[in-house]
N, C-alpha and C. Protein backbone atom coordinates (compact mmCIF):
# COMPACT_ATOMS: atom_id res chain seq x y z
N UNK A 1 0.86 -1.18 0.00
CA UNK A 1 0.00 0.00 0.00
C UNK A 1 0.89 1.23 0.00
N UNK A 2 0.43 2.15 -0.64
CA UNK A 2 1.51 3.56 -0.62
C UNK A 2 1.39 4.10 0.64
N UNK A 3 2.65 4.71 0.81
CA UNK A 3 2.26 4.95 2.33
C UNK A 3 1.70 6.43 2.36
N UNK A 4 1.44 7.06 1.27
CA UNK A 4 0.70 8.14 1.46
C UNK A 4 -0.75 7.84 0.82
N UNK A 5 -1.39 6.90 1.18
CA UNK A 5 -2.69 6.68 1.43
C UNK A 5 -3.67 6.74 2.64
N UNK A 6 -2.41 5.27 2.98
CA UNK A 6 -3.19 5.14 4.33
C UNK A 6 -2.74 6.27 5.34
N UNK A 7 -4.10 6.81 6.24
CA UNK A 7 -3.98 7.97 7.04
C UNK A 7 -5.22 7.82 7.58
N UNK A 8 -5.65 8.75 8.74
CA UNK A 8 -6.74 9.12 9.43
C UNK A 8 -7.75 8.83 9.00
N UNK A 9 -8.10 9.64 7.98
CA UNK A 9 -9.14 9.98 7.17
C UNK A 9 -9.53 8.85 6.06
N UNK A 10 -8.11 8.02 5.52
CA UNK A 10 -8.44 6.58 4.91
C UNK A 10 -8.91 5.54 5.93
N UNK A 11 -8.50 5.70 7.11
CA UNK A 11 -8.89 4.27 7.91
C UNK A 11 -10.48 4.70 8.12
N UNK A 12 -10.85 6.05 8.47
CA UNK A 12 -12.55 6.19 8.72
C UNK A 12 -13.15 5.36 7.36
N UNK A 13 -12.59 6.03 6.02
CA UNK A 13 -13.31 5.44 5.19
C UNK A 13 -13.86 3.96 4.96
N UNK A 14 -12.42 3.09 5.17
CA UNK A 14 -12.74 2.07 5.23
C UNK A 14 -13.67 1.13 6.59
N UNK A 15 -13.43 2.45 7.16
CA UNK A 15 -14.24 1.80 8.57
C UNK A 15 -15.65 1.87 8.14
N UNK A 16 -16.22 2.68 7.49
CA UNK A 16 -17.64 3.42 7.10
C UNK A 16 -18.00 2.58 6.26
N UNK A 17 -16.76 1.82 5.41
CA UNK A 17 -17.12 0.95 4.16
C UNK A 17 -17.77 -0.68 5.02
N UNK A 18 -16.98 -0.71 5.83
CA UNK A 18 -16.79 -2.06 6.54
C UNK A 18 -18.27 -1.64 7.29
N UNK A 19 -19.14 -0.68 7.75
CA UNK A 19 -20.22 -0.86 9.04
C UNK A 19 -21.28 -1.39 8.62
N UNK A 20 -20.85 -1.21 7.26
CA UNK A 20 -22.81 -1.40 6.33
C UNK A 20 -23.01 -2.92 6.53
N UNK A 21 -24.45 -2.91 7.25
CA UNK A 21 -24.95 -4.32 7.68
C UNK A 21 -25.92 -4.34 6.60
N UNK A 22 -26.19 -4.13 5.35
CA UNK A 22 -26.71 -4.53 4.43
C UNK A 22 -26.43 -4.12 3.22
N UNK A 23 -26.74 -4.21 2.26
CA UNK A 23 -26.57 -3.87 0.98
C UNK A 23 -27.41 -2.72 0.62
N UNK A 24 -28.17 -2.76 1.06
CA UNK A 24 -29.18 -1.08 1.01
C UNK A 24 -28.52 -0.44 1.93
N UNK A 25 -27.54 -0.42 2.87
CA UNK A 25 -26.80 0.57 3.42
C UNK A 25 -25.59 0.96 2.39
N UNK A 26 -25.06 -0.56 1.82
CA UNK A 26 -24.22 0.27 1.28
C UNK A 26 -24.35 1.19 -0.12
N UNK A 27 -25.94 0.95 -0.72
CA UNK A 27 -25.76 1.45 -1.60
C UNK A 27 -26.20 3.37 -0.98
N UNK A 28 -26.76 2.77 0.18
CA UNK A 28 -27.28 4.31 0.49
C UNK A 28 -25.93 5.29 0.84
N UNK A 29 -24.80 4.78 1.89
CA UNK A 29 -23.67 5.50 1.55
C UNK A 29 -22.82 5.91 0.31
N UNK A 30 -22.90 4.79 -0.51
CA UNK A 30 -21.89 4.91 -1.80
C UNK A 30 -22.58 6.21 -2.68
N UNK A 31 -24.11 5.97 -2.91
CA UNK A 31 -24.86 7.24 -3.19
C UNK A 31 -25.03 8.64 -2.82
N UNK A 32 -24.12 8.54 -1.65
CA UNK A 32 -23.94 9.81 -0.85
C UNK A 32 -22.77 10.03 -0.82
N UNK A 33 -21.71 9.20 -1.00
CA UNK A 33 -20.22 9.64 -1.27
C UNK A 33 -19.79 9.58 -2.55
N UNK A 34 -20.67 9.19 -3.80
CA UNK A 34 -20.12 9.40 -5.29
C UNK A 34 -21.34 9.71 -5.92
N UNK A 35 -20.45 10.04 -7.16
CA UNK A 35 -21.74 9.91 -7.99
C UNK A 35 -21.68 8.77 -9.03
N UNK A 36 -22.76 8.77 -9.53
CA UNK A 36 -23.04 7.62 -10.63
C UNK A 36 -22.49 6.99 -10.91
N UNK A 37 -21.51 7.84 -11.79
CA UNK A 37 -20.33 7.15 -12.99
C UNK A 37 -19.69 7.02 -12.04
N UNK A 38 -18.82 7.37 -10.58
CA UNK A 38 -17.98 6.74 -10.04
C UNK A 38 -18.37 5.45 -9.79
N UNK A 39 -19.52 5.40 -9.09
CA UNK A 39 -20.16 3.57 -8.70
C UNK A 39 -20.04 2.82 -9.79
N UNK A 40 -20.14 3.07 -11.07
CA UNK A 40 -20.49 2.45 -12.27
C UNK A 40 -18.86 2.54 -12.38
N UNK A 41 -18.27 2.96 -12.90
CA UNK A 41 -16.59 3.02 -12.71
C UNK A 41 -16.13 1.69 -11.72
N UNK A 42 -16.47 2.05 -11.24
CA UNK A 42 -15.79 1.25 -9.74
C UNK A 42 -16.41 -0.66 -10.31
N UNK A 43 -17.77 -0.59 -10.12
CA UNK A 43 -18.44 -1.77 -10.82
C UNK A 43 -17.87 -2.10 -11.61
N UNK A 44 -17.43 -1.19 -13.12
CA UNK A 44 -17.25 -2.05 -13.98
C UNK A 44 -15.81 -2.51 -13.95
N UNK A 45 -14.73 -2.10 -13.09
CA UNK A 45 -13.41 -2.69 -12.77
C UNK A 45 -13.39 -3.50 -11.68
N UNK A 46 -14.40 -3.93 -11.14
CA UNK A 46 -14.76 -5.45 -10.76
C UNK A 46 -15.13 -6.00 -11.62
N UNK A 47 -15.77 -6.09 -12.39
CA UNK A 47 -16.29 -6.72 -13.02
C UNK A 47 -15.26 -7.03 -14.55
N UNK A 48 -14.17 -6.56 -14.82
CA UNK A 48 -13.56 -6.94 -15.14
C UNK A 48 -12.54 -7.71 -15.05
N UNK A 49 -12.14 -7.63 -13.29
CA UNK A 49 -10.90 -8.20 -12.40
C UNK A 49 -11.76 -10.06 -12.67
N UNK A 50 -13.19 -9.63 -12.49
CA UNK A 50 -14.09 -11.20 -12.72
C UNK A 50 -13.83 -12.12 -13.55
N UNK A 51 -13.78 -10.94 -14.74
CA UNK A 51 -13.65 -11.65 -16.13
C UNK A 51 -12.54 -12.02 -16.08
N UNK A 52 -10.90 -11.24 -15.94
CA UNK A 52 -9.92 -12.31 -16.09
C UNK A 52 -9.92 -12.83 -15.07
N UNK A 53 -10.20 -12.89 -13.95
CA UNK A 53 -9.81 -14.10 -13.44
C UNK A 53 -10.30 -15.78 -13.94
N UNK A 54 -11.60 -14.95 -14.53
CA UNK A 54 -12.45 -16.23 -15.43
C UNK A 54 -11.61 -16.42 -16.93
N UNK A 55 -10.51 -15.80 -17.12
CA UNK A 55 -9.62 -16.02 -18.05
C UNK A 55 -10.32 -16.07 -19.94
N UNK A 56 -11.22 -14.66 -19.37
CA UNK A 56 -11.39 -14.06 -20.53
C UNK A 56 -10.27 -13.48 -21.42
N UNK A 57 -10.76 -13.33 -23.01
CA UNK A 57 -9.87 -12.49 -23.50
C UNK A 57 -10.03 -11.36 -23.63
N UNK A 58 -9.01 -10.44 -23.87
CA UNK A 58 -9.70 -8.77 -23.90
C UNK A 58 -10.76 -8.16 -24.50
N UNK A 59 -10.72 -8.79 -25.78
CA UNK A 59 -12.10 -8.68 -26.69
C UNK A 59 -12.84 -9.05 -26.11
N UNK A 60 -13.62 -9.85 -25.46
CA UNK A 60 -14.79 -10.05 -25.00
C UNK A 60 -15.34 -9.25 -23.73
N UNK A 61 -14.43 -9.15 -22.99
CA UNK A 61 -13.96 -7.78 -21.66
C UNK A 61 -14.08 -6.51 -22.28
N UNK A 62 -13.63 -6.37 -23.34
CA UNK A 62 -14.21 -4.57 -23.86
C UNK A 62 -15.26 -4.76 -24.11
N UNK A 63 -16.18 -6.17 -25.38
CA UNK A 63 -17.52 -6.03 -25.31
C UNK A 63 -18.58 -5.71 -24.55
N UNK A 64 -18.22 -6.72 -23.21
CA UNK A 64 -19.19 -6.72 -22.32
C UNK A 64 -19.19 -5.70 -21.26
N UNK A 65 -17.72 -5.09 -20.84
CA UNK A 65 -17.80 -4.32 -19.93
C UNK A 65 -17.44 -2.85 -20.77
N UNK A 66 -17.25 -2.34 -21.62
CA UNK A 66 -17.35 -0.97 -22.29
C UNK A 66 -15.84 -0.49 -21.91
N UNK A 67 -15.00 -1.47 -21.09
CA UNK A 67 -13.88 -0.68 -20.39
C UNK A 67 -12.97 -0.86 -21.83
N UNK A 68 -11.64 -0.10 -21.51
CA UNK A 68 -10.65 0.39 -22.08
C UNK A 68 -9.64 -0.67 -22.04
N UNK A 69 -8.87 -0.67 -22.92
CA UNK A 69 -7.52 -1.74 -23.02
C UNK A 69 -6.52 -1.41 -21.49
N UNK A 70 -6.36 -0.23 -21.71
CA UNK A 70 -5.59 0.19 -21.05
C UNK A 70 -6.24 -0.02 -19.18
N UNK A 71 -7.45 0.05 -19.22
CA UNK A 71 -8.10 -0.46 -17.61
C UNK A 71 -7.79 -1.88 -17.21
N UNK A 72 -8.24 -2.47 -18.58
CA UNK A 72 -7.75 -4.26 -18.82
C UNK A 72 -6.32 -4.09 -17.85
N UNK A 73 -5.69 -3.76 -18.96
CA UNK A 73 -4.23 -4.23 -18.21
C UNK A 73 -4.08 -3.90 -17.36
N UNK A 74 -4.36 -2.58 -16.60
CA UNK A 74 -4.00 -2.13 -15.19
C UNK A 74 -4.67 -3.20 -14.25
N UNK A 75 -5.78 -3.62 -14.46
CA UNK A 75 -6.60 -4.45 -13.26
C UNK A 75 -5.90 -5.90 -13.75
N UNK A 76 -5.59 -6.50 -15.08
CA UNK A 76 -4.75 -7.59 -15.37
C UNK A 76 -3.18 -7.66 -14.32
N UNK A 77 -2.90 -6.56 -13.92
CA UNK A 77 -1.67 -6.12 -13.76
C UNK A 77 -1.66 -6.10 -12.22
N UNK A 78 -2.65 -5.82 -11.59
CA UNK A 78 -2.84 -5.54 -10.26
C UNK A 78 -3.10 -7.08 -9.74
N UNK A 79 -3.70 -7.96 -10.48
CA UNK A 79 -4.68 -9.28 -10.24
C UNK A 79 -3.25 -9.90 -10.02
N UNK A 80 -2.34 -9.32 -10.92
CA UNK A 80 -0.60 -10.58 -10.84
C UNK A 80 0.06 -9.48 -9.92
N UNK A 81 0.05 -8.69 -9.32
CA UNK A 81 1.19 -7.90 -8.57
C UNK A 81 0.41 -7.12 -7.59
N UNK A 82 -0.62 -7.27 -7.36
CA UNK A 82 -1.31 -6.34 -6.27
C UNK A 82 -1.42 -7.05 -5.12
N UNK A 83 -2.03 -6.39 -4.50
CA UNK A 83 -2.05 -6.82 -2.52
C UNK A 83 -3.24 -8.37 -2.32
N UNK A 84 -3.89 -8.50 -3.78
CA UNK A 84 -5.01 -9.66 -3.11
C UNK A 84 -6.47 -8.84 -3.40
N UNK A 85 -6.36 -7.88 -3.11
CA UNK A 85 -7.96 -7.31 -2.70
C UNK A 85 -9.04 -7.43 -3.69
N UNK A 86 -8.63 -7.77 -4.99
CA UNK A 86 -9.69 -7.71 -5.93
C UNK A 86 -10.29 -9.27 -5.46
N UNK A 87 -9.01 -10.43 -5.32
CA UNK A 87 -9.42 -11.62 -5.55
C UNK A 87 -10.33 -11.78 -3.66
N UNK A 88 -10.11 -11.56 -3.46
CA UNK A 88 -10.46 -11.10 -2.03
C UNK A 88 -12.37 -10.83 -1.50
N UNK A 89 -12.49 -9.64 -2.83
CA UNK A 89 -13.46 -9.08 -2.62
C UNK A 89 -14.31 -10.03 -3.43
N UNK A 90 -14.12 -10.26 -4.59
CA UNK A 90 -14.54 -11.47 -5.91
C UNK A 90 -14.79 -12.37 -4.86
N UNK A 91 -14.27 -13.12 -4.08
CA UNK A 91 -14.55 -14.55 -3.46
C UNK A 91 -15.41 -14.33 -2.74
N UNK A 92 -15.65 -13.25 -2.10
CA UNK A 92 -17.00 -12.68 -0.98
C UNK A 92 -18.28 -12.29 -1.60
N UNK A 93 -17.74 -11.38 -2.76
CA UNK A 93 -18.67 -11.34 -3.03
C UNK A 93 -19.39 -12.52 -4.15
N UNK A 94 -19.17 -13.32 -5.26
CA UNK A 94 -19.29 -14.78 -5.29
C UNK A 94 -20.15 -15.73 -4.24
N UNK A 95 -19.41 -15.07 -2.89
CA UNK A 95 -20.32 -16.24 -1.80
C UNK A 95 -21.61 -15.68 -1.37
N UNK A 96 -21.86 -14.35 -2.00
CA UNK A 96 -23.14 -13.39 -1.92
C UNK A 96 -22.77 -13.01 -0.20
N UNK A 97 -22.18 -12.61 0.51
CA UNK A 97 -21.80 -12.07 2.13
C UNK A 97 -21.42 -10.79 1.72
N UNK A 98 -22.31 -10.02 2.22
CA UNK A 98 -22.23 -8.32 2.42
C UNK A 98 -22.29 -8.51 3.75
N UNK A 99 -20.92 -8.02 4.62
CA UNK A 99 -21.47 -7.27 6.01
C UNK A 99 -22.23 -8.10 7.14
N UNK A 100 -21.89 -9.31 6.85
CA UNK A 100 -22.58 -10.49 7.59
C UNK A 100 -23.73 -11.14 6.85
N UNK A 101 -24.36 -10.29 5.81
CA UNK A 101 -25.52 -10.19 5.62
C UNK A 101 -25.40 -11.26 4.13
N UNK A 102 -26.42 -12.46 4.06
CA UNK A 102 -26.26 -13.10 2.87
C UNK A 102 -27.44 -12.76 1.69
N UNK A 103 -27.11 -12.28 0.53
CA UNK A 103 -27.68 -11.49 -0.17
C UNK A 103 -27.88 -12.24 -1.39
């Protein structure tokens, strides 16, 4: 993690991210801390980290998700050299568990 991320104000966030005991909480915060296209942003680079891990090819990953070559590889890139968190969040969410809550 860079170390000029984590700070004060990052650990609340993730604390705020972590309280939501349902999925209508979290969409009610995320709706109040972004807008649209960020949620949809954010979605659709899960939803690509999905696809390769499901060992799609890029063509079919730009079809379906509208994203960019260049997003491909960064989230391709993160999936082989990053901290875990995509595959992390993918396996939870997969097991449908929001927040205790099975959805």
């Amino acid at each position: 993690m860079s170390k000029n991320l984590r700070d004060e104000n990052t650990d609340m966030l993730m604390r705020a991210v972590m309280s939501a005991d349902s999925i209508d909480e979290c969409y009610d915060f995320f709706r109040d801390l972004c807008t649209d296209a960020e949620i949809k942003i954010m979605s659709q680079r899960l939803q690509v980290a999905r696809m390769l891990k499901e060992r799609h090819v890029y063509s079919d990953i730009v079809k379906k998700t509208e994203a960019g070559t260049a997003t491909i590889s960064r989230i391709s890139n993160t999936l082989a050299n990053g901290t875990g968190g995509y595959a992390q969040a993918l396996e939870k969410a997969e097991n449908k568990s929001c927040g205790g809550e099975v959805i």
